[in-house]
PDB file of N, CA and C in Angstrom:
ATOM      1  N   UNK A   1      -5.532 -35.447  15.218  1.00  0.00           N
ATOM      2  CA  UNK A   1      -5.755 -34.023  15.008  1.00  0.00           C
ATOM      3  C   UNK A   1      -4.466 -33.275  14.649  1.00  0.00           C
ATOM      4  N   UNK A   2      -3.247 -34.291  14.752  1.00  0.00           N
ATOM      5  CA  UNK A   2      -2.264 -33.204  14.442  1.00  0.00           C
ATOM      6  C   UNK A   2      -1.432 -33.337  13.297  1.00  0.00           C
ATOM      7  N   UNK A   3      -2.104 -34.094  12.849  1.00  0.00           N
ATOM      8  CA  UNK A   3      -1.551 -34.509  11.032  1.00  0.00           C
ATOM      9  C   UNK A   3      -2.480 -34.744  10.151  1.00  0.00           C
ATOM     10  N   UNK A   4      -2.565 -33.636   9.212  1.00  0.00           N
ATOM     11  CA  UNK A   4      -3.325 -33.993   7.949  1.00  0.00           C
ATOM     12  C   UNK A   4      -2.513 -34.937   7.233  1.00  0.00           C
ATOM     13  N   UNK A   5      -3.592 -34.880   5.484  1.00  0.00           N
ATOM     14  CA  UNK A   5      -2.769 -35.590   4.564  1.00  0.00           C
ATOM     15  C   UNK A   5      -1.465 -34.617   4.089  1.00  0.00           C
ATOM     16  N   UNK A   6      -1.566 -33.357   3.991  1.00  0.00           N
ATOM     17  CA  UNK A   6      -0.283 -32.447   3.296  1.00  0.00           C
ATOM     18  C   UNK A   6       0.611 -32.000   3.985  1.00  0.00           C
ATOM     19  N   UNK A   7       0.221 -31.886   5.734  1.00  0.00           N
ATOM     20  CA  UNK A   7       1.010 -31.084   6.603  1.00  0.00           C
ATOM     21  C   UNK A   7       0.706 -31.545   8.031  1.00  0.00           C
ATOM     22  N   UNK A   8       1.798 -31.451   8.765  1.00  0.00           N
ATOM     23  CA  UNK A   8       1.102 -31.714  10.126  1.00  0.00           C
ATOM     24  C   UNK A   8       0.427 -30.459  10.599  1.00  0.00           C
ATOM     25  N   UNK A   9       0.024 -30.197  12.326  1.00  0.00           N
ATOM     26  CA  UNK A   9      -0.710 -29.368  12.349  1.00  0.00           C
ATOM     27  C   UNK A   9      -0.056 -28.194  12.410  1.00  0.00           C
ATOM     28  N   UNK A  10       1.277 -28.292  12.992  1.00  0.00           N
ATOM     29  CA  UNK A  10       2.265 -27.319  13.299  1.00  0.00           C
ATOM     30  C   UNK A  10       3.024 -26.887  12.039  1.00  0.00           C
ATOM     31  N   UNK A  11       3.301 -27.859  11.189  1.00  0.00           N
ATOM     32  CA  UNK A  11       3.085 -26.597  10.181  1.00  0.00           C
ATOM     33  C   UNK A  11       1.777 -25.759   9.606  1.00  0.00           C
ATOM     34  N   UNK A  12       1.265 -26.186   9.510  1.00  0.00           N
ATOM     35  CA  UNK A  12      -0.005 -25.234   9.082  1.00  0.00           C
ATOM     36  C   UNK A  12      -0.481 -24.087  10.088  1.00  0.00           C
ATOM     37  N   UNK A  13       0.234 -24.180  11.668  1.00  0.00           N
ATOM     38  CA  UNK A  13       0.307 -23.292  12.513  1.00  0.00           C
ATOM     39  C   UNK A  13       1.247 -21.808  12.318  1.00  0.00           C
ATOM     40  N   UNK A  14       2.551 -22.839  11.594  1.00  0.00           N
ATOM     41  CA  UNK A  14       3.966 -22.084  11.551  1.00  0.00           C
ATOM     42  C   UNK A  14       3.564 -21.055  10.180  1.00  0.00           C
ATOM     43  N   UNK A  15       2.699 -22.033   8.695  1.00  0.00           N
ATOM     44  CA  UNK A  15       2.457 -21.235   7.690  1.00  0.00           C
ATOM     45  C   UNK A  15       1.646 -19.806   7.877  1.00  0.00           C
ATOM     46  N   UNK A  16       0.615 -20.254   9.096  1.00  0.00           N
ATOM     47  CA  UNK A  16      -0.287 -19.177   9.022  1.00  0.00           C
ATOM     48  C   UNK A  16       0.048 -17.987  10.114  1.00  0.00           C
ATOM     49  N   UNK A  17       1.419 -18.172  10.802  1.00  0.00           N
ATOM     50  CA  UNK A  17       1.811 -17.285  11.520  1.00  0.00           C
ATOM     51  C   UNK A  17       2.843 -16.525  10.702  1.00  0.00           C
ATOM     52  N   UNK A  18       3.546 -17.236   9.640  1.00  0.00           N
ATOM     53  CA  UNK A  18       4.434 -16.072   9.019  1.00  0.00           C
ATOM     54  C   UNK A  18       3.659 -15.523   8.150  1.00  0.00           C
ATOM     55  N   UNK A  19       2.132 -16.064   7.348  1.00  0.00           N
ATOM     56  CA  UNK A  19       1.381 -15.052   6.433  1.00  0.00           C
ATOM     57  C   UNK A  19       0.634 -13.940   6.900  1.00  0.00           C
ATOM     58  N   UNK A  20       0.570 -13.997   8.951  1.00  0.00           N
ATOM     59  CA  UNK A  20       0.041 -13.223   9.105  1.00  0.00           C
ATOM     60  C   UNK A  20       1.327 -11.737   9.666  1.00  0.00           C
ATOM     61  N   UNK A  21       2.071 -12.385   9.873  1.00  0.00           N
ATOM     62  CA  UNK A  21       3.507 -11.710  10.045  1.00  0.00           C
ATOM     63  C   UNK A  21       3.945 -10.663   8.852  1.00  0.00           C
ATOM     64  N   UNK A  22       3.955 -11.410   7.708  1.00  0.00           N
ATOM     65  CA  UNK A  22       4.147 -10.571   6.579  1.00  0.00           C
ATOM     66  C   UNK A  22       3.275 -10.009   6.240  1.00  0.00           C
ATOM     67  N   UNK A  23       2.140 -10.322   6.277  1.00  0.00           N
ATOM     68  CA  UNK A  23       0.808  -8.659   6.553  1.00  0.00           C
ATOM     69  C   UNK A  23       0.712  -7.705   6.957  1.00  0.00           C
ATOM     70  N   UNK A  24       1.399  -8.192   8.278  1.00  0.00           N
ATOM     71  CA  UNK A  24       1.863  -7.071   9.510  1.00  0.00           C
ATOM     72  C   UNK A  24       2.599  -6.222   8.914  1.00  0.00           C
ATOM     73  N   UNK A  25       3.978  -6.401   8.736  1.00  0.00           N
ATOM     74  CA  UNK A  25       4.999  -5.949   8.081  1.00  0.00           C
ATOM     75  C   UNK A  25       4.458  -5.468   6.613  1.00  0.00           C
ATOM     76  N   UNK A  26       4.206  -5.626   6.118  1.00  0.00           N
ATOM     77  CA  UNK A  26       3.786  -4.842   4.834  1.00  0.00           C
ATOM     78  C   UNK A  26       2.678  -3.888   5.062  1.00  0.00           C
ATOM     79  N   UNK A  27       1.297  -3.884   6.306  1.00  0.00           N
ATOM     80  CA  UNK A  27       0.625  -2.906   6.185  1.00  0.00           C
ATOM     81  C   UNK A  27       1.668  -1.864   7.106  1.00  0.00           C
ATOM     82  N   UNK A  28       2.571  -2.007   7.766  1.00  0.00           N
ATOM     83  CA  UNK A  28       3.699  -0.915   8.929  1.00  0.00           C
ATOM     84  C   UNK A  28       4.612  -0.414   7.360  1.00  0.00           C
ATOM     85  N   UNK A  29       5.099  -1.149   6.778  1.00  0.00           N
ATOM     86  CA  UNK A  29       5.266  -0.614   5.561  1.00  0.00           C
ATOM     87  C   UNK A  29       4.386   0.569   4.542  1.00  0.00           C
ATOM     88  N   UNK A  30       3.470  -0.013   4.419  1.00  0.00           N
ATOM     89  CA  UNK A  30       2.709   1.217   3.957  1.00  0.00           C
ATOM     90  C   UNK A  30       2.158   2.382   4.826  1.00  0.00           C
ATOM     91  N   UNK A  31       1.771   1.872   6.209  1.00  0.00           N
ATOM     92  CA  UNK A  31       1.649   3.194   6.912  1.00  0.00           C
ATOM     93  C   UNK A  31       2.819   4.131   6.530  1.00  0.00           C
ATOM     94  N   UNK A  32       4.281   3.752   6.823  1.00  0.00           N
ATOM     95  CA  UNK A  32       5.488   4.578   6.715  1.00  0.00           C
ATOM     96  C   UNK A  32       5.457   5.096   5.855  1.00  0.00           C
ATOM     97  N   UNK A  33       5.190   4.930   4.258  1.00  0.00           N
ATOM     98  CA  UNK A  33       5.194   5.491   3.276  1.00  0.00           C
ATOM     99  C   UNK A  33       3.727   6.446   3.056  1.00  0.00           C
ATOM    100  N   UNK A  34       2.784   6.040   3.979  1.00  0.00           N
ATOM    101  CA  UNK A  34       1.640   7.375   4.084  1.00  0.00           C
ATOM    102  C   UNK A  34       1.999   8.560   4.967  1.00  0.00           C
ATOM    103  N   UNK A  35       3.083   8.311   5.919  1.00  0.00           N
ATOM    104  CA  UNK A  35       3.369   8.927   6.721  1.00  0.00           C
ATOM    105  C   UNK A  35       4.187  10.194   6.135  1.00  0.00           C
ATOM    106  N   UNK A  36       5.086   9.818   5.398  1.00  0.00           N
ATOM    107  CA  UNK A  36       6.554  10.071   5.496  1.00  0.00           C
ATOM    108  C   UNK A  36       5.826  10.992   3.690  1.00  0.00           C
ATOM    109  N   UNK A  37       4.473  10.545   3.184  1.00  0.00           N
ATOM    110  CA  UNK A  37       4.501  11.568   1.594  1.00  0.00           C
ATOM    111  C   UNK A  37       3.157  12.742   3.178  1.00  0.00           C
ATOM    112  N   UNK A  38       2.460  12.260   4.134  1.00  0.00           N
ATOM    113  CA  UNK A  38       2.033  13.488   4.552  1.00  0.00           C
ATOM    114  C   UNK A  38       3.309  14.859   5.623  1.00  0.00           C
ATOM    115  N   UNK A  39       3.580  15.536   4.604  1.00  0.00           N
ATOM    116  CA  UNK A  39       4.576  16.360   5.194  1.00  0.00           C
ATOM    117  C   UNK A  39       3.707  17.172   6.122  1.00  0.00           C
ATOM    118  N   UNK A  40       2.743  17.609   5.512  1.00  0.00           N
ATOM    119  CA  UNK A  40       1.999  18.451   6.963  1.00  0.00           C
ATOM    120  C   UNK A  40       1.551  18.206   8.146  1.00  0.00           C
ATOM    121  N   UNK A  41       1.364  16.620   8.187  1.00  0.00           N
ATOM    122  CA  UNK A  41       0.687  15.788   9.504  1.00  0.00           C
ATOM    123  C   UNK A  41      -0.318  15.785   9.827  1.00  0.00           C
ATOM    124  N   UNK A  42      -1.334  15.929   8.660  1.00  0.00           N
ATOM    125  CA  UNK A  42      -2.837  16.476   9.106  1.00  0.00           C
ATOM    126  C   UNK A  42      -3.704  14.865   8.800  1.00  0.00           C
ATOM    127  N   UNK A  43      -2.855  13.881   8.619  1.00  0.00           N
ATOM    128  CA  UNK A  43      -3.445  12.561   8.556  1.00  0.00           C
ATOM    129  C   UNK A  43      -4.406  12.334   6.924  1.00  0.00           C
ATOM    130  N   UNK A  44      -3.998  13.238   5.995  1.00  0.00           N
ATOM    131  CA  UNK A  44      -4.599  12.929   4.780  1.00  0.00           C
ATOM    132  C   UNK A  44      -3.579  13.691   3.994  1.00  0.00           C
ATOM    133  N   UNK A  45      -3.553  13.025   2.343  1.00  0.00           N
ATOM    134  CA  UNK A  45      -2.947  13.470   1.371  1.00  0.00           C
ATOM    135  C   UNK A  45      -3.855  13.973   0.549  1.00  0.00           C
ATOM    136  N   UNK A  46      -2.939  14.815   0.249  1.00  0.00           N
ATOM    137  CA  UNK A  46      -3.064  16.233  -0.579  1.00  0.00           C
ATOM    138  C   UNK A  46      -1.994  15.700  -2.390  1.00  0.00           C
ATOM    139  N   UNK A  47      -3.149  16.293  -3.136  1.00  0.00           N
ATOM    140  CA  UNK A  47      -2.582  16.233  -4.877  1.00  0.00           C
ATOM    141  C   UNK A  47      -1.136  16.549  -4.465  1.00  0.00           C
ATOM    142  N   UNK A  48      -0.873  17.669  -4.352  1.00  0.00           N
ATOM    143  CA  UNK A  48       0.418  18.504  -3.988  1.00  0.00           C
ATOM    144  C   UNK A  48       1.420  17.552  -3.138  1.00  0.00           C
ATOM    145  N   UNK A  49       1.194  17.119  -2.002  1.00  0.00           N
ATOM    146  CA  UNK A  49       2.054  15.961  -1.616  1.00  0.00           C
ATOM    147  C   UNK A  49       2.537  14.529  -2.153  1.00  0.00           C
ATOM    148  N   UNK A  50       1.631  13.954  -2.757  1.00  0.00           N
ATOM    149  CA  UNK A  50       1.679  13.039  -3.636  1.00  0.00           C
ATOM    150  C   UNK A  50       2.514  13.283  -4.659  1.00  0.00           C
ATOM    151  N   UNK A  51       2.415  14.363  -5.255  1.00  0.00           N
ATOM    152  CA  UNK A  51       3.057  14.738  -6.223  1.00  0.00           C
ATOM    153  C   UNK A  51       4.492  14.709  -6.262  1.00  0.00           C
ATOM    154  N   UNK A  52       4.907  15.575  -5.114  1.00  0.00           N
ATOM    155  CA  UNK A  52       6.066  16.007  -4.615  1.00  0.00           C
ATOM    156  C   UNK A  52       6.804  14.470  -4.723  1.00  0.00           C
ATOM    157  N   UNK A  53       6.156  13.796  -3.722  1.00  0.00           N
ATOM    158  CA  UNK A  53       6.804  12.199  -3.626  1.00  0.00           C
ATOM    159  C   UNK A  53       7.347  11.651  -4.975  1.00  0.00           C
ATOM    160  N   UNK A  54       5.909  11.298  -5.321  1.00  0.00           N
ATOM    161  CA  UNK A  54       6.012  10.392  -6.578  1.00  0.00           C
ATOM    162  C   UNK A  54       7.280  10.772  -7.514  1.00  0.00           C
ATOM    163  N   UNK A  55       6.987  12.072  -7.859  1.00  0.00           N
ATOM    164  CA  UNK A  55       8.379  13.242  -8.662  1.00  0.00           C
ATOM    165  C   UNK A  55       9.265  12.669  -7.960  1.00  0.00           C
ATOM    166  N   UNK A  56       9.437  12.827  -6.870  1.00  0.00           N
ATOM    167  CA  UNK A  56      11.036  12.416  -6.330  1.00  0.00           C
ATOM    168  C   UNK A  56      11.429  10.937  -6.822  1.00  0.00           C
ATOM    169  N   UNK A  57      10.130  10.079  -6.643  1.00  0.00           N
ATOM    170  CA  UNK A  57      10.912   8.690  -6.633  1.00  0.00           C
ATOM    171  C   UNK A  57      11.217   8.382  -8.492  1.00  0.00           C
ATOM    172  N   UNK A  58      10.095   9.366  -9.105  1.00  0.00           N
ATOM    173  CA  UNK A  58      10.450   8.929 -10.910  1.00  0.00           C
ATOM    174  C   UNK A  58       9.438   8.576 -11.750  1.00  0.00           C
ATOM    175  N   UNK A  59       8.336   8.799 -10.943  1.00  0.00           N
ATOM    176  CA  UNK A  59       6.778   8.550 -11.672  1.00  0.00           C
ATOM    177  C   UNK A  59       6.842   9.466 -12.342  1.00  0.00           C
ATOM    178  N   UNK A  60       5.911   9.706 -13.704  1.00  0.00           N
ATOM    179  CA  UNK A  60       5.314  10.255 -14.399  1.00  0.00           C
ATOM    180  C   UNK A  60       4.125  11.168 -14.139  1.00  0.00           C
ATOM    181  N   UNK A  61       3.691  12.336 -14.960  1.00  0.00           N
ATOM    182  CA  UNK A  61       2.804  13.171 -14.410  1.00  0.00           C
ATOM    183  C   UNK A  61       1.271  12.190 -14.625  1.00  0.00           C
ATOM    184  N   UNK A  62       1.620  11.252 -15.797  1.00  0.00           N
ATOM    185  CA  UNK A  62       0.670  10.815 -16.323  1.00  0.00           C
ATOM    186  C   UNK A  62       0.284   9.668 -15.122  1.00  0.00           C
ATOM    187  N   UNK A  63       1.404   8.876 -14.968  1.00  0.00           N
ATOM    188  CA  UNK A  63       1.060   7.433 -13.699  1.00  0.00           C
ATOM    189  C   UNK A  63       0.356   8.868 -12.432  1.00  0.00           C
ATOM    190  N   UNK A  64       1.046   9.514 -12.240  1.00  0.00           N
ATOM    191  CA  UNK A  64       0.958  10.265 -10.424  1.00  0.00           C
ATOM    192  C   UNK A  64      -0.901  10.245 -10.704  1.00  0.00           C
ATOM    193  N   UNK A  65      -0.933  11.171 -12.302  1.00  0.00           N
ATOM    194  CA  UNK A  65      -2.508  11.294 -12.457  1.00  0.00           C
ATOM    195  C   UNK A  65      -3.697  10.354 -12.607  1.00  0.00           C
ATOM    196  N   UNK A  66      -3.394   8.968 -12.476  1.00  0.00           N
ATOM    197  CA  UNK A  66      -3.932   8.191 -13.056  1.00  0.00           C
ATOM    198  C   UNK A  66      -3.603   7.123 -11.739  1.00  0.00           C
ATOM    199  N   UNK A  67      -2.804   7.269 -11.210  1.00  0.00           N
ATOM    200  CA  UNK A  67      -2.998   6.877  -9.215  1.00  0.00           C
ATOM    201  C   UNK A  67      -3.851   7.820  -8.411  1.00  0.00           C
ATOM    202  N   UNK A  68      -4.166   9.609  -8.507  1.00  0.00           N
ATOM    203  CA  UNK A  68      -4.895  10.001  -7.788  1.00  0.00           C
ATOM    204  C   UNK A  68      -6.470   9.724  -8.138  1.00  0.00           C
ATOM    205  N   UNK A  69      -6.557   9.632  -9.911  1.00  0.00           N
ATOM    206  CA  UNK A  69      -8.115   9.643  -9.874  1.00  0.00           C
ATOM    207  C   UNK A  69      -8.772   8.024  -9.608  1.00  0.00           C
ATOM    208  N   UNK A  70      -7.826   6.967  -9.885  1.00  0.00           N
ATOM    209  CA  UNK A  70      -8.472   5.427  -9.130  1.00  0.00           C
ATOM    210  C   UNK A  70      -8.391   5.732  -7.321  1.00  0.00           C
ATOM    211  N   UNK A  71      -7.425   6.493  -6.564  1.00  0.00           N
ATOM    212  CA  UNK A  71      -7.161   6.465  -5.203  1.00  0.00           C
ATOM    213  C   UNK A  71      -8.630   7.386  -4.396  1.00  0.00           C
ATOM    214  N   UNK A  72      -8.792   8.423  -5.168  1.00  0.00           N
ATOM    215  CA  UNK A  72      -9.037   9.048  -4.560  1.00  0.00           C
ATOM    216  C   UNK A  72     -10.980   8.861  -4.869  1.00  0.00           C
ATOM    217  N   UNK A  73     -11.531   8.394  -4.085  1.00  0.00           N
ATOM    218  CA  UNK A  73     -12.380   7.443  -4.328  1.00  0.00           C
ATOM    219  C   UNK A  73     -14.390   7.941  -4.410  1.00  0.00           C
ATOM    220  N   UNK A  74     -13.731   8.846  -2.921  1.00  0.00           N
ATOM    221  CA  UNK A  74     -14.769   9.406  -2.775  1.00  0.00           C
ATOM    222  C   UNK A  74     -14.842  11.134  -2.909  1.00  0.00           C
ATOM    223  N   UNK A  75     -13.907  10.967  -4.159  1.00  0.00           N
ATOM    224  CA  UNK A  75     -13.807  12.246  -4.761  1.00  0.00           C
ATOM    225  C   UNK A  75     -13.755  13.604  -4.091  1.00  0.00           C
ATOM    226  N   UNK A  76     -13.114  13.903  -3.357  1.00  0.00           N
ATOM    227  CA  UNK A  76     -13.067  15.097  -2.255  1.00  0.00           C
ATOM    228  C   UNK A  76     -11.604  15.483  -2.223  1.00  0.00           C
ATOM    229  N   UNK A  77     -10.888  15.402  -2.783  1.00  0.00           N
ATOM    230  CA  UNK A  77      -9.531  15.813  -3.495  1.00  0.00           C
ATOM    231  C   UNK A  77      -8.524  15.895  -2.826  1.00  0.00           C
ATOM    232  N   UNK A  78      -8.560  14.383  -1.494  1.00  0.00           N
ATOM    233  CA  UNK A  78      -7.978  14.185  -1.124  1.00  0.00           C
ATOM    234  C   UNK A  78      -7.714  13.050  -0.350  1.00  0.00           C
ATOM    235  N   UNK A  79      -6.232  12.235  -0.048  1.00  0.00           N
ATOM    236  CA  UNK A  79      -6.547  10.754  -0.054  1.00  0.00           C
ATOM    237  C   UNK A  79      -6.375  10.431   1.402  1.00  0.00           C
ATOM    238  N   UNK A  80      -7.613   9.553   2.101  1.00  0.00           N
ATOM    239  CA  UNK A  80      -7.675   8.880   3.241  1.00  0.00           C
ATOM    240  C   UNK A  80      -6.873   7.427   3.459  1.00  0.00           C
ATOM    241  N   UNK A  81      -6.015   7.487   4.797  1.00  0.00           N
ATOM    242  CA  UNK A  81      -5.633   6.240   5.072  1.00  0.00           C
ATOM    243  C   UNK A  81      -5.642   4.982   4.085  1.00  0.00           C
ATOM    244  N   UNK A  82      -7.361   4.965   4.415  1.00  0.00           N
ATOM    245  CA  UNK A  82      -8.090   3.625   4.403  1.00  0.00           C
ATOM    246  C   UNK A  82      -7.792   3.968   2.105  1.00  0.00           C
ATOM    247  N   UNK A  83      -8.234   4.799   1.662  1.00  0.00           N
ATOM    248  CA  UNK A  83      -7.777   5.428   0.126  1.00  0.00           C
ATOM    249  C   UNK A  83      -6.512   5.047  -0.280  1.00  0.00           C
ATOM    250  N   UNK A  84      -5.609   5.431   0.673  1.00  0.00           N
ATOM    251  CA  UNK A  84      -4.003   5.190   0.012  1.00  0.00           C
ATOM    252  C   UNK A  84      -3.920   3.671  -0.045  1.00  0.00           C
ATOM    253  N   UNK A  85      -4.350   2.853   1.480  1.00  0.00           N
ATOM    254  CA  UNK A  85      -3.753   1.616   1.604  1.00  0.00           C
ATOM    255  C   UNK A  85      -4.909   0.927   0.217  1.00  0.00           C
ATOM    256  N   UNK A  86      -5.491   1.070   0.252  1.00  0.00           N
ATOM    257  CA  UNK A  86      -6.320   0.189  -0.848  1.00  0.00           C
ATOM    258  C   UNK A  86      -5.936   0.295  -2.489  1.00  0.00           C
ATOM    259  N   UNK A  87      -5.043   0.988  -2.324  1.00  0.00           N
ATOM    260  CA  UNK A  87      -4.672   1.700  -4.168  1.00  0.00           C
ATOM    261  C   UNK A  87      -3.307   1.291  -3.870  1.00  0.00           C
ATOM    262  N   UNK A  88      -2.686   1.972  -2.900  1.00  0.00           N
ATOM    263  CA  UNK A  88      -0.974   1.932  -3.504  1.00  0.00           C
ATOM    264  C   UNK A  88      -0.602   1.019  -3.459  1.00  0.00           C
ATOM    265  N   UNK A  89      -0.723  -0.174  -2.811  1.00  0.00           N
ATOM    266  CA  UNK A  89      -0.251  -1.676  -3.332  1.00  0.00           C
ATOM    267  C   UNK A  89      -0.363  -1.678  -4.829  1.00  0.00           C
ATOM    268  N   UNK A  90      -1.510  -2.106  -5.639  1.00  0.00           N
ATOM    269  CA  UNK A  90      -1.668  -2.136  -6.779  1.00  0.00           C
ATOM    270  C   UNK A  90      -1.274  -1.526  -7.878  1.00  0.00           C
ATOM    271  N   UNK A  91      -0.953   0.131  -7.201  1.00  0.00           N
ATOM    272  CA  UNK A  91       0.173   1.143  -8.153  1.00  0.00           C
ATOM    273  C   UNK A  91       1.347   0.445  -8.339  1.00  0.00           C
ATOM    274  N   UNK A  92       1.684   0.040  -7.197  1.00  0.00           N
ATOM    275  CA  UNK A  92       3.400  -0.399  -6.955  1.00  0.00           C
ATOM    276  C   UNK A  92       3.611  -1.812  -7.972  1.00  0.00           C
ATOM    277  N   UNK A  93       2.651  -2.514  -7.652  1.00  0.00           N
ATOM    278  CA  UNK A  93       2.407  -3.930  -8.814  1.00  0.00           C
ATOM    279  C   UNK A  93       2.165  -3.227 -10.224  1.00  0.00           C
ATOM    280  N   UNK A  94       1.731  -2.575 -10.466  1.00  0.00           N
ATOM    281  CA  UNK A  94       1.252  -2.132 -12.134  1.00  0.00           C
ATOM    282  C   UNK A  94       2.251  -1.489 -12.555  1.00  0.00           C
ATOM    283  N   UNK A  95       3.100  -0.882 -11.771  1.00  0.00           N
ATOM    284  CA  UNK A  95       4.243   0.138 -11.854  1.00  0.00           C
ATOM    285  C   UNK A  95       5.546  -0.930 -12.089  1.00  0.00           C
ATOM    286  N   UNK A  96       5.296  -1.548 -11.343  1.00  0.00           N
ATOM    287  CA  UNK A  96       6.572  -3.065 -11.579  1.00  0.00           C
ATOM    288  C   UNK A  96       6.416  -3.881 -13.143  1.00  0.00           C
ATOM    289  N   UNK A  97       5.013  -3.821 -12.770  1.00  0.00           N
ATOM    290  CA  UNK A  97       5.216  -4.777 -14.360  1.00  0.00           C
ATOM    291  C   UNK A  97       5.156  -3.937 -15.581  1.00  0.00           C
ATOM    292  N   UNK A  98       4.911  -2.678 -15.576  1.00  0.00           N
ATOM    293  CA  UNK A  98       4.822  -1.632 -16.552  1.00  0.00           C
ATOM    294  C   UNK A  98       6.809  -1.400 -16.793  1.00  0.00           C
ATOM    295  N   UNK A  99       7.538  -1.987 -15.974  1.00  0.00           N
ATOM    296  CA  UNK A  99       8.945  -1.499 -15.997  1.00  0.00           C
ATOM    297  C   UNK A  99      10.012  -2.217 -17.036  1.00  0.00           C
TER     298      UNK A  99
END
């Protein structure tokens, strides 16, 4: 039981504890960055906050506009938790390879 053909078991213990490690760390990552664009603290983003951010870091009016209308999902003009984390990964990838 403690050796396959590719790995023993402990690695396949060790692999699936740092993939769940770096999950960790990347969703505490994105909380911080939902945190830190809600300046008001009301636990949702606002066009206007987003904005502010994005402007600072060097996005375009066109990318900022074209991240709120895929993010913002259930159309109420403004982005939830569960909204940001599901989009802004994929901004950040499309934004990388667009560079």
């Amino acid at each position: 039981m403690t050796e396959t053909q590719k790995s023993s078991f402990l690695d396949v213990i060790e692999k699936g504890l740092c993939q769940a490690f770096s999950q960790a760390l990347f969703k505490d990552y994105i909380l911080q960055v939902f945190e830190e664009i809600d300046v008001n603290k009301d636990g949702i983003l606002e066009m206007s906050e987003i904005e502010s951010k994005f402007k600072k870091l060097g996005y375009t009016e066109q990318e900022i506009e074209s991240f709120w209308k895929v993010s913002d999902v259930n159309q109420d003009g403004s982005l939830s938790k569960a909204e940001f984390f599901e989009n802004f990964t994929q901004f950040l990838l499309s934004s990388q390879m667009n560079s």
